[in-house]
C-alpha atoms as a PDB file:
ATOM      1  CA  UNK A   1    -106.218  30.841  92.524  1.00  0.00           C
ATOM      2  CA  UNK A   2    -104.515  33.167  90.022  1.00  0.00           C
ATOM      3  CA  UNK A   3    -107.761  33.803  88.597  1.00  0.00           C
ATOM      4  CA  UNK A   4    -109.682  35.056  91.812  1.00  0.00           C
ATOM      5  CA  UNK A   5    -106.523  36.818  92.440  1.00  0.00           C
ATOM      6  CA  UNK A   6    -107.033  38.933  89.068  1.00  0.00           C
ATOM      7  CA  UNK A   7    -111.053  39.396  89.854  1.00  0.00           C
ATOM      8  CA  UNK A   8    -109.920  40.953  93.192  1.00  0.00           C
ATOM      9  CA  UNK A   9    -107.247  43.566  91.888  1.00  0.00           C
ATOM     10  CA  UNK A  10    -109.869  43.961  89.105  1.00  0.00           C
ATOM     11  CA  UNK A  11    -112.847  44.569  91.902  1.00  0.00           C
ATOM     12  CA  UNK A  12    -110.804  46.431  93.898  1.00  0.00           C
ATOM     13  CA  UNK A  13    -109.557  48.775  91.143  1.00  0.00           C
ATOM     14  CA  UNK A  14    -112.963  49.615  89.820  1.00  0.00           C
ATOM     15  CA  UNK A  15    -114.105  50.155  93.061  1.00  0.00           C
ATOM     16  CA  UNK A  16    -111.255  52.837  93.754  1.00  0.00           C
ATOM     17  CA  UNK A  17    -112.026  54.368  90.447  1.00  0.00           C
ATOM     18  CA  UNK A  18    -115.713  54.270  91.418  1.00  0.00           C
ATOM     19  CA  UNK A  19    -115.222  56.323  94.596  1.00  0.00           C
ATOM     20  CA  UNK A  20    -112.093  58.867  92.975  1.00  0.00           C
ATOM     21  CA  UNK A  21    -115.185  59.875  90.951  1.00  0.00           C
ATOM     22  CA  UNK A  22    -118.002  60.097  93.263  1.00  0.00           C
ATOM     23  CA  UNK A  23    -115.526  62.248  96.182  1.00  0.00           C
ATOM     24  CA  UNK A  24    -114.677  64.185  92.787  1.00  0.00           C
ATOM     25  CA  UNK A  25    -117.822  65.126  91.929  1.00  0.00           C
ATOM     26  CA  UNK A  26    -118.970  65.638  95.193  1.00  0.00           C
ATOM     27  CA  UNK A  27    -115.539  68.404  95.855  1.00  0.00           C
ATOM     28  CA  UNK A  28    -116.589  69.967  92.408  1.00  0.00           C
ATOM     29  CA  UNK A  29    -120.495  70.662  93.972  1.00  0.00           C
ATOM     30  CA  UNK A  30    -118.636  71.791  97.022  1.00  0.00           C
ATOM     31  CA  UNK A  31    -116.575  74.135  94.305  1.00  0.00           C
ATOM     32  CA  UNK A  32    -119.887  75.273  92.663  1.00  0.00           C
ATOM     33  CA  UNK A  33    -121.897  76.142  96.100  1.00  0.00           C
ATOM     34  CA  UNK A  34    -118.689  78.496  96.902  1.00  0.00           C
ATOM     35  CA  UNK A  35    -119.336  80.099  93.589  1.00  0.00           C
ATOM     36  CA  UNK A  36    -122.606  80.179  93.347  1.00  0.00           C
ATOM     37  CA  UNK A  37    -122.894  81.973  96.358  1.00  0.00           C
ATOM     38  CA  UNK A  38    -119.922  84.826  95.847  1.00  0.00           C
ATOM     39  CA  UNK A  39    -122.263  85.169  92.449  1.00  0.00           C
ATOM     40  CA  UNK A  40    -125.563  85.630  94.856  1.00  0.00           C
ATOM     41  CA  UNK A  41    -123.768  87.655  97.109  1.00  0.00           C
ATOM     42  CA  UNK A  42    -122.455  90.111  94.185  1.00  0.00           C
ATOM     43  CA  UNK A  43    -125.773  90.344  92.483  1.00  0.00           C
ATOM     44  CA  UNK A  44    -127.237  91.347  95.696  1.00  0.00           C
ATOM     45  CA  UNK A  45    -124.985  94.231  96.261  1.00  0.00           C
ATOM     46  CA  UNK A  46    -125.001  95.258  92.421  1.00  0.00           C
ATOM     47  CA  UNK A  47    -128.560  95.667  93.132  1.00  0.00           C
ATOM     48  CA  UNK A  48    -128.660  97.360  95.898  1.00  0.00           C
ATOM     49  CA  UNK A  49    -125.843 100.225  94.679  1.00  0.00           C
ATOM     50  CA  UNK A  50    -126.761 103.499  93.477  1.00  0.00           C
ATOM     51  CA  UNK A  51    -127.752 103.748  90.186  1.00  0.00           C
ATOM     52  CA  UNK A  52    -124.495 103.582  87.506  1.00  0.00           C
ATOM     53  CA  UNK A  53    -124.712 106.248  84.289  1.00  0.00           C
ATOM     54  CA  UNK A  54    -124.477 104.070  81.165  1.00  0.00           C
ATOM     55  CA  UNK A  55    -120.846 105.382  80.958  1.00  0.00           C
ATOM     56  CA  UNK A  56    -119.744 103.641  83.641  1.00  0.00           C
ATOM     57  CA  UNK A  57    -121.534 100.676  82.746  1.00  0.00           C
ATOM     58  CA  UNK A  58    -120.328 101.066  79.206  1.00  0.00           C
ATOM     59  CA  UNK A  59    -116.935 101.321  80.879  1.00  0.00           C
ATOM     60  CA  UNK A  60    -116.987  98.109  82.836  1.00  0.00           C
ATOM     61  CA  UNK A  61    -118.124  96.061  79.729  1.00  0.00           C
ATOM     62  CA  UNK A  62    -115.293  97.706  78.172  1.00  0.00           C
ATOM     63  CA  UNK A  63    -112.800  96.376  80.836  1.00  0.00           C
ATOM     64  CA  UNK A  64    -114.683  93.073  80.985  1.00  0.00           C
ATOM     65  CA  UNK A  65    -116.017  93.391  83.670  1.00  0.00           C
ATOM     66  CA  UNK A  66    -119.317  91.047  84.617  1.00  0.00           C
ATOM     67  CA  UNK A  67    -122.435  93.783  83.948  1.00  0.00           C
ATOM     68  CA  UNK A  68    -125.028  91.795  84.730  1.00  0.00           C
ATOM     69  CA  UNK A  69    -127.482  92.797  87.408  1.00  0.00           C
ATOM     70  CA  UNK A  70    -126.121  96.683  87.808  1.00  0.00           C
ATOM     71  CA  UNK A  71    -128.269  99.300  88.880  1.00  0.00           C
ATOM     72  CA  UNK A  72    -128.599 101.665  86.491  1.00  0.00           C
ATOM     73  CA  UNK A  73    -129.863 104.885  85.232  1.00  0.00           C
ATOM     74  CA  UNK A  74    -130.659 105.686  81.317  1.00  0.00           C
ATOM     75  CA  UNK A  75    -132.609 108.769  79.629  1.00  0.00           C
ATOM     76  CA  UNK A  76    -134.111 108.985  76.168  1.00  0.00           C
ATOM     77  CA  UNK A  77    -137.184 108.624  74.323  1.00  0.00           C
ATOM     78  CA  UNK A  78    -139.287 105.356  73.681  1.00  0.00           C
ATOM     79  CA  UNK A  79    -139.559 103.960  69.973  1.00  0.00           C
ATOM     80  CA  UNK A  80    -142.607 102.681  70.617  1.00  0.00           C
ATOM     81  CA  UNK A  81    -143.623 101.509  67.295  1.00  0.00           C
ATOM     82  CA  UNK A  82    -140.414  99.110  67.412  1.00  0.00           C
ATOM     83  CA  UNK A  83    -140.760  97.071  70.444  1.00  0.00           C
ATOM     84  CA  UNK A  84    -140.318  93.349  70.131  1.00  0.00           C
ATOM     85  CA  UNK A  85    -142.567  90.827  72.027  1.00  0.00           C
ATOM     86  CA  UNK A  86    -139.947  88.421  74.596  1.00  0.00           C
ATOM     87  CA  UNK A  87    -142.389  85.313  75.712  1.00  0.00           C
ATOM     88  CA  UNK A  88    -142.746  84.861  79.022  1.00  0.00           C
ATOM     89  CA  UNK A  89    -144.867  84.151  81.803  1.00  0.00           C
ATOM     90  CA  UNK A  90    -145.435  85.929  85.570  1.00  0.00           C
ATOM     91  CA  UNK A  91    -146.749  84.562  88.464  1.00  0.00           C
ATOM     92  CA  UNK A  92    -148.393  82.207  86.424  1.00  0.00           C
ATOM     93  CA  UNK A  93    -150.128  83.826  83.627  1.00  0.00           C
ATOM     94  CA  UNK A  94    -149.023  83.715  79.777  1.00  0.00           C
ATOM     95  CA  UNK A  95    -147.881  86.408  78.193  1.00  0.00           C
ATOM     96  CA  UNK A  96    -145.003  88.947  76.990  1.00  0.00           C
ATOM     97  CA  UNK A  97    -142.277  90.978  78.033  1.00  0.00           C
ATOM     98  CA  UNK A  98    -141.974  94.256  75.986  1.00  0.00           C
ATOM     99  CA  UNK A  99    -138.811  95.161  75.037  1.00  0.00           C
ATOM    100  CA  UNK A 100    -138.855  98.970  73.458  1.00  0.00           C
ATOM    101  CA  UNK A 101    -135.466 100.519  71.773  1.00  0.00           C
ATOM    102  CA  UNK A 102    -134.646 103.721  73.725  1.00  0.00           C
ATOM    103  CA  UNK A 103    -133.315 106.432  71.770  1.00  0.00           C
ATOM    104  CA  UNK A 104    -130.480 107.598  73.506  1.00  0.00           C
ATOM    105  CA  UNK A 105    -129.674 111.712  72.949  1.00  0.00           C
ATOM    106  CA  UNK A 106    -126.304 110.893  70.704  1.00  0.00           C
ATOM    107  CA  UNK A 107    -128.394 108.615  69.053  1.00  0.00           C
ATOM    108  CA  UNK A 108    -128.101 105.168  69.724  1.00  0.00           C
ATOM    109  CA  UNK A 109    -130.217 102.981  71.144  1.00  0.00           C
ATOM    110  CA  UNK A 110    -130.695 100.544  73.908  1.00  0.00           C
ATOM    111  CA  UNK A 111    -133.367  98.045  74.413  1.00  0.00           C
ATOM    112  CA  UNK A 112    -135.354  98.303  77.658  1.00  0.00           C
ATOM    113  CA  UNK A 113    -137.456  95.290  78.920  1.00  0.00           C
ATOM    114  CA  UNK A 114    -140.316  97.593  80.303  1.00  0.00           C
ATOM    115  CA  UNK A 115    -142.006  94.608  81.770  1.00  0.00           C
ATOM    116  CA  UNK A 116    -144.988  91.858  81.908  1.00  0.00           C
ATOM    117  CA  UNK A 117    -148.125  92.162  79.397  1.00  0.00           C
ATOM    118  CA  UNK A 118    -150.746  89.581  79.477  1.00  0.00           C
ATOM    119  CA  UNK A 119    -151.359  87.526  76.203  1.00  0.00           C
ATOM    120  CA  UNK A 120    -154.250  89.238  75.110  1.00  0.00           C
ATOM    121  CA  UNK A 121    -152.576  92.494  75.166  1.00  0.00           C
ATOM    122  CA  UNK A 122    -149.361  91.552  73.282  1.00  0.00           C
ATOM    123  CA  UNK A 123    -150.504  94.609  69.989  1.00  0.00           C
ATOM    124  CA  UNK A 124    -149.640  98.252  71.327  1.00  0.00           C
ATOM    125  CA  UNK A 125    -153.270  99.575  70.465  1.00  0.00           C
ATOM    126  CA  UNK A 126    -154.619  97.185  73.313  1.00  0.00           C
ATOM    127  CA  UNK A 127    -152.328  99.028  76.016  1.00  0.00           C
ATOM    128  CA  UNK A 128    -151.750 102.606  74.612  1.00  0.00           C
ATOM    129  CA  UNK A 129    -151.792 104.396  77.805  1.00  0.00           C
ATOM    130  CA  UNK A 130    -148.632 102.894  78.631  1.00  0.00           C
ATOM    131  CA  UNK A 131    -146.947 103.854  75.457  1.00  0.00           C
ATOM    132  CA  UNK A 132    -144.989 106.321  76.885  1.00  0.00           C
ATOM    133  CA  UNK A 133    -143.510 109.530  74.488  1.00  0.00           C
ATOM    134  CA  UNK A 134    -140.724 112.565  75.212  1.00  0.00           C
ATOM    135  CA  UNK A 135    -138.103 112.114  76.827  1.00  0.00           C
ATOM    136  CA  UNK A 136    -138.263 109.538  79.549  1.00  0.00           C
ATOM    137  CA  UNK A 137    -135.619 108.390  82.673  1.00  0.00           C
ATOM    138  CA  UNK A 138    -135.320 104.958  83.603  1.00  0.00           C
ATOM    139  CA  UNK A 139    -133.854 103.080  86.192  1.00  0.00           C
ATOM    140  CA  UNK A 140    -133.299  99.292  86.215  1.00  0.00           C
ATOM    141  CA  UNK A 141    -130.631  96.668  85.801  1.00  0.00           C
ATOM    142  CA  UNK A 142    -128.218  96.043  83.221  1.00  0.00           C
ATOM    143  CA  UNK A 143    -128.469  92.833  81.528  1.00  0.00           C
ATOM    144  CA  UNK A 144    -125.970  90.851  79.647  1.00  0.00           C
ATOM    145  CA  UNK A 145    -126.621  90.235  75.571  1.00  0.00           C
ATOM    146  CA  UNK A 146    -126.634  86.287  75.059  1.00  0.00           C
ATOM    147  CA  UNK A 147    -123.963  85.453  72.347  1.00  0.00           C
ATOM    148  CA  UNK A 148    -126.037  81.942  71.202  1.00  0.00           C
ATOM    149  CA  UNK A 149    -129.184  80.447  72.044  1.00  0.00           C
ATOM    150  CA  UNK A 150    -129.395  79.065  75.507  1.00  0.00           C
ATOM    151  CA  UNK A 151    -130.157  75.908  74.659  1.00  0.00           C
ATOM    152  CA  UNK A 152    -131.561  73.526  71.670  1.00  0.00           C
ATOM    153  CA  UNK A 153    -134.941  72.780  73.787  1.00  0.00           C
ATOM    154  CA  UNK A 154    -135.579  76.563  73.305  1.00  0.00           C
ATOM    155  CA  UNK A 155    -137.360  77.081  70.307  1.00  0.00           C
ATOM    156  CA  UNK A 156    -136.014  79.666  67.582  1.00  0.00           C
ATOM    157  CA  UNK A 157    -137.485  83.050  67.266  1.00  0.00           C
ATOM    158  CA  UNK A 158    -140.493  84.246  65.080  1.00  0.00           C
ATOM    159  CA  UNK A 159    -139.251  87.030  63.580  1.00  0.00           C
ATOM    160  CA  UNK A 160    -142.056  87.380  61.500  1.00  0.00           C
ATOM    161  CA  UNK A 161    -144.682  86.978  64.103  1.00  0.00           C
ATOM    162  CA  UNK A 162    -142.676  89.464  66.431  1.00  0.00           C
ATOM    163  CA  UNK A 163    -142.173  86.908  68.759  1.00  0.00           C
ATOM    164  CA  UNK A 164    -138.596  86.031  70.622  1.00  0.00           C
ATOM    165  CA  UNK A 165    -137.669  82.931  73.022  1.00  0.00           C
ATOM    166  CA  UNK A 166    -134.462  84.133  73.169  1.00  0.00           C
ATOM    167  CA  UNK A 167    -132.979  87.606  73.431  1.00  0.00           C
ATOM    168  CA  UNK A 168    -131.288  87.914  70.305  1.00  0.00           C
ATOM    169  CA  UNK A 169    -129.937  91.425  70.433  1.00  0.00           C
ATOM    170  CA  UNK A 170    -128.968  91.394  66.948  1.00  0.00           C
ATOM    171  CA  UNK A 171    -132.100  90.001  65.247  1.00  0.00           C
ATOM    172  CA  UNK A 172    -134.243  92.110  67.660  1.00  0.00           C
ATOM    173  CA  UNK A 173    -132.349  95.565  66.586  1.00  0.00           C
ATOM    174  CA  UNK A 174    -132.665  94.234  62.855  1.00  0.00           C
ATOM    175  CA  UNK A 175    -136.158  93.108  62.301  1.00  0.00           C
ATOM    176  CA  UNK A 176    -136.841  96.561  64.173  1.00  0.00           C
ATOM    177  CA  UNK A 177    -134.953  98.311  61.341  1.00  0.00           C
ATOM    178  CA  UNK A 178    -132.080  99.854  63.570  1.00  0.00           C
ATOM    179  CA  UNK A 179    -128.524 100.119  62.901  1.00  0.00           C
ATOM    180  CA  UNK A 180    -126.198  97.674  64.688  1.00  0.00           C
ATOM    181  CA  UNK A 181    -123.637 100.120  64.739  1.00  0.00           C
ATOM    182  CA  UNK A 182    -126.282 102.312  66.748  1.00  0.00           C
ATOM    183  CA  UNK A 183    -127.203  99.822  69.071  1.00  0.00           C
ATOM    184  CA  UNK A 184    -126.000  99.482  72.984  1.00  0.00           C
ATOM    185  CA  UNK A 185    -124.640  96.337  73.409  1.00  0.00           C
ATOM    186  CA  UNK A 186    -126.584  95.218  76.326  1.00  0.00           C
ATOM    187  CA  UNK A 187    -130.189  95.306  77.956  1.00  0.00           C
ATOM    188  CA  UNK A 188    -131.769  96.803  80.513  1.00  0.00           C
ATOM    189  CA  UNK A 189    -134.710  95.709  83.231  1.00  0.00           C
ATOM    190  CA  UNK A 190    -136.435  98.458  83.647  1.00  0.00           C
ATOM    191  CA  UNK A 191    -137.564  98.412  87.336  1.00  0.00           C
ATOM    192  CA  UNK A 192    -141.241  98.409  89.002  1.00  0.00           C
ATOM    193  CA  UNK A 193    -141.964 102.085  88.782  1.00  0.00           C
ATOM    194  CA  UNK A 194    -145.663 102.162  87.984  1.00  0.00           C
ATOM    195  CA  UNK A 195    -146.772 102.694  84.018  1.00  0.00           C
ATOM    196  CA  UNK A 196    -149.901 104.420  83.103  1.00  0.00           C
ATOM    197  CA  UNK A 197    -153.084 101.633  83.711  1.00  0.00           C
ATOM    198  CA  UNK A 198    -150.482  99.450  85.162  1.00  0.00           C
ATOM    199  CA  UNK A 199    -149.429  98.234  81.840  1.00  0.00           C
ATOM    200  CA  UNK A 200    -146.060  97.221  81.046  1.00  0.00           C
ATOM    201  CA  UNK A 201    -145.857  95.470  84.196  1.00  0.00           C
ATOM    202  CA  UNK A 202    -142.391  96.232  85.517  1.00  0.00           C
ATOM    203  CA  UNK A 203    -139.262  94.940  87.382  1.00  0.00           C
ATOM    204  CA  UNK A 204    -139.206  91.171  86.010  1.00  0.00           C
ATOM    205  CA  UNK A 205    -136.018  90.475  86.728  1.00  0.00           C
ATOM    206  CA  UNK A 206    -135.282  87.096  87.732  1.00  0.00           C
ATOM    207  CA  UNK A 207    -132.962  86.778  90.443  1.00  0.00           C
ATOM    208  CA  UNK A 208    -133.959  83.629  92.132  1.00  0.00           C
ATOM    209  CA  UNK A 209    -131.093  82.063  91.140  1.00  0.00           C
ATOM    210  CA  UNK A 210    -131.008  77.799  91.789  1.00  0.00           C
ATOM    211  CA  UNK A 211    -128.704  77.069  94.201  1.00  0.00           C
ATOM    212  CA  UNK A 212    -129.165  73.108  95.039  1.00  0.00           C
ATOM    213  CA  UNK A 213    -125.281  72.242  95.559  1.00  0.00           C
ATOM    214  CA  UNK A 214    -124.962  71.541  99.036  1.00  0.00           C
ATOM    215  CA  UNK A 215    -127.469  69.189  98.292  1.00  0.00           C
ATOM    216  CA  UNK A 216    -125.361  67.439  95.584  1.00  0.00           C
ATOM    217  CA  UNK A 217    -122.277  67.217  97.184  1.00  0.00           C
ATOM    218  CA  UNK A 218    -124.616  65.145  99.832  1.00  0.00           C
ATOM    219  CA  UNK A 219    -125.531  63.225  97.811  1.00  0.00           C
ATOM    220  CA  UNK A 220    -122.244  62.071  95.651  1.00  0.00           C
ATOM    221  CA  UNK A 221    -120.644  62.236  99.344  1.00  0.00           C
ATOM    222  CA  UNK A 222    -123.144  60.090 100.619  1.00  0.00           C
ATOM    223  CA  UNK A 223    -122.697  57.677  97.377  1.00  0.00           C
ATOM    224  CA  UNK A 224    -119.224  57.380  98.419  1.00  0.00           C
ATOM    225  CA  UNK A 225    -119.897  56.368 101.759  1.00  0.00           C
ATOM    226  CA  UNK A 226    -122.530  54.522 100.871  1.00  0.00           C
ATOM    227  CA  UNK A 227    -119.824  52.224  98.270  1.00  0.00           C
ATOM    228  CA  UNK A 228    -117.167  52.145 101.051  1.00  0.00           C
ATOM    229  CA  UNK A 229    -119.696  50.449 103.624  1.00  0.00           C
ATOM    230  CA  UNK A 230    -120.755  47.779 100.883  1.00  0.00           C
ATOM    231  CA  UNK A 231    -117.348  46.837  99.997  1.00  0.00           C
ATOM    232  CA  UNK A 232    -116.740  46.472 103.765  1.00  0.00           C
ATOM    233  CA  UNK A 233    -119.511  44.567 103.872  1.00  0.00           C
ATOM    234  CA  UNK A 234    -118.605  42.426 101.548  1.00  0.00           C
ATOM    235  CA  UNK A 235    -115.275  41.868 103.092  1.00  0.00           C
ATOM    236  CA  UNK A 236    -116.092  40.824 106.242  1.00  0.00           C
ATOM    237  CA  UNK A 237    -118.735  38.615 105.283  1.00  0.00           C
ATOM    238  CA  UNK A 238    -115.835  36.929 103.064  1.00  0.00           C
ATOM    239  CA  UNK A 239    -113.908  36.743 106.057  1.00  0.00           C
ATOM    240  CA  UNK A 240    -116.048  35.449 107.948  1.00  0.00           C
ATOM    241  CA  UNK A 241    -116.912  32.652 105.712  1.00  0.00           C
ATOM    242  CA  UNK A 242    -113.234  32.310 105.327  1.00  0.00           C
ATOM    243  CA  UNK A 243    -112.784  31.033 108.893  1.00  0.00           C
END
């Protein structure tokens, strides 16, 4: 008797542990959704402001402010013979995304993503009508520098090769030969304004953001429910056999 007495507060203990954690987790996706879609909702209207000067940008990284996804407006001159080769594919076909230091006029420079390139037309000399010279304004979105690599599935970069997996801003701005100090801390999209034989393909940008977490809070809801019914169940079958 003592013994099925212990099973029972044992049962009935894991099973209350058992559901704290499935309502938990299902709350927490709750959490997420809410966040995920104040985050959807801000990169929509960052995208759709007027264009920022990269002084006010600057300025909002400098406050800490989140700088991702800002429309913004830069001037300079392409470095064409240091762009570095981002792998990537669009709609479906292999290739690159060029990113091309832009000398800034005091000097500096920032690294524009001008866009999509297939495979086969990774080398400059295979797309030199789009290497555009003199002075040159472009209008995009600000992206964030990644301080690590994403993630251990991503492979490292070929630096030697000239080709990246992950947006290194460091490594890209040194196996170009610039000067850190010199360098912008941050990227930018450049958007789809057309480039000479339609070559870098522009405005990239990734915004479809996954937002599945209404769906997961379902489903560890519906876990939970799932558990209470069983246990139920379970007890009134025990009852039943009890009388």
């Amino acid at each position: 008797m003592a013994s099925r007495r212990k099973r029972s507060i044992l049962t009935g203990t894991a099973v209350l542990i058992a559901l704290a954690i499935l309502l938990s987790l299902g709350t927490w996706q709750v959490e997420r959704l809410h966040w995920k879609e104040k985050l959807l909702a801000d990169i929509a209207d960052r995208r759709q402001a007027r264009p920022a000067s990269l002084d006010d940008i600057e300025g909002m990284a400098a406050k800490g402010e989140d700088i991702d996804y800002r429309h913004i407006t830069v001037s300079g001159e392409y470095i064409n013979s240091k762009e570095r080769h981002f792998f990537a594919t669009w709609h479906g076909q292999t290739g690159f995304y060029v990113y091309t230091p832009l000398q800034l006029v005091d000097g500096r420079y920032l690294f524009v993503n001008r866009g999509f390139v297939p495979y086969e037309n990774k080398e400059p000399e295979m797309r030199m009508q789009g290497q555009l010279t003199d002075q040159q304004t472009v209008t995009g979105l600000a992206r964030a520098k990644l301080e690590d690599k994403p993630s251990w599935v991503v492979p490292d970069n070929d630096v030697a090769k000239n080709i990246f997996y992950w947006k290194d801003l460091n490594v890209m701005a040194s196996s170009a030969g610039l000067d850190k100090a010199q360098l912008v801390p941050f990227f930018v999209d450049a958007d789809d304004t057309p480039n000479p034989k339609g070559l870098p393909i522009g405005g990239v940008t990734n915004v479809d953001l996954p937002n599945n977490h209404l769906q997961y809070a379902f489903t560890w809801y519906g876990l939970a429910a799932a558990l209470v019914i069983i246990v139920l169940v379970a007890r009134f079958r025990k009852w039943g056999r009890a009388q």
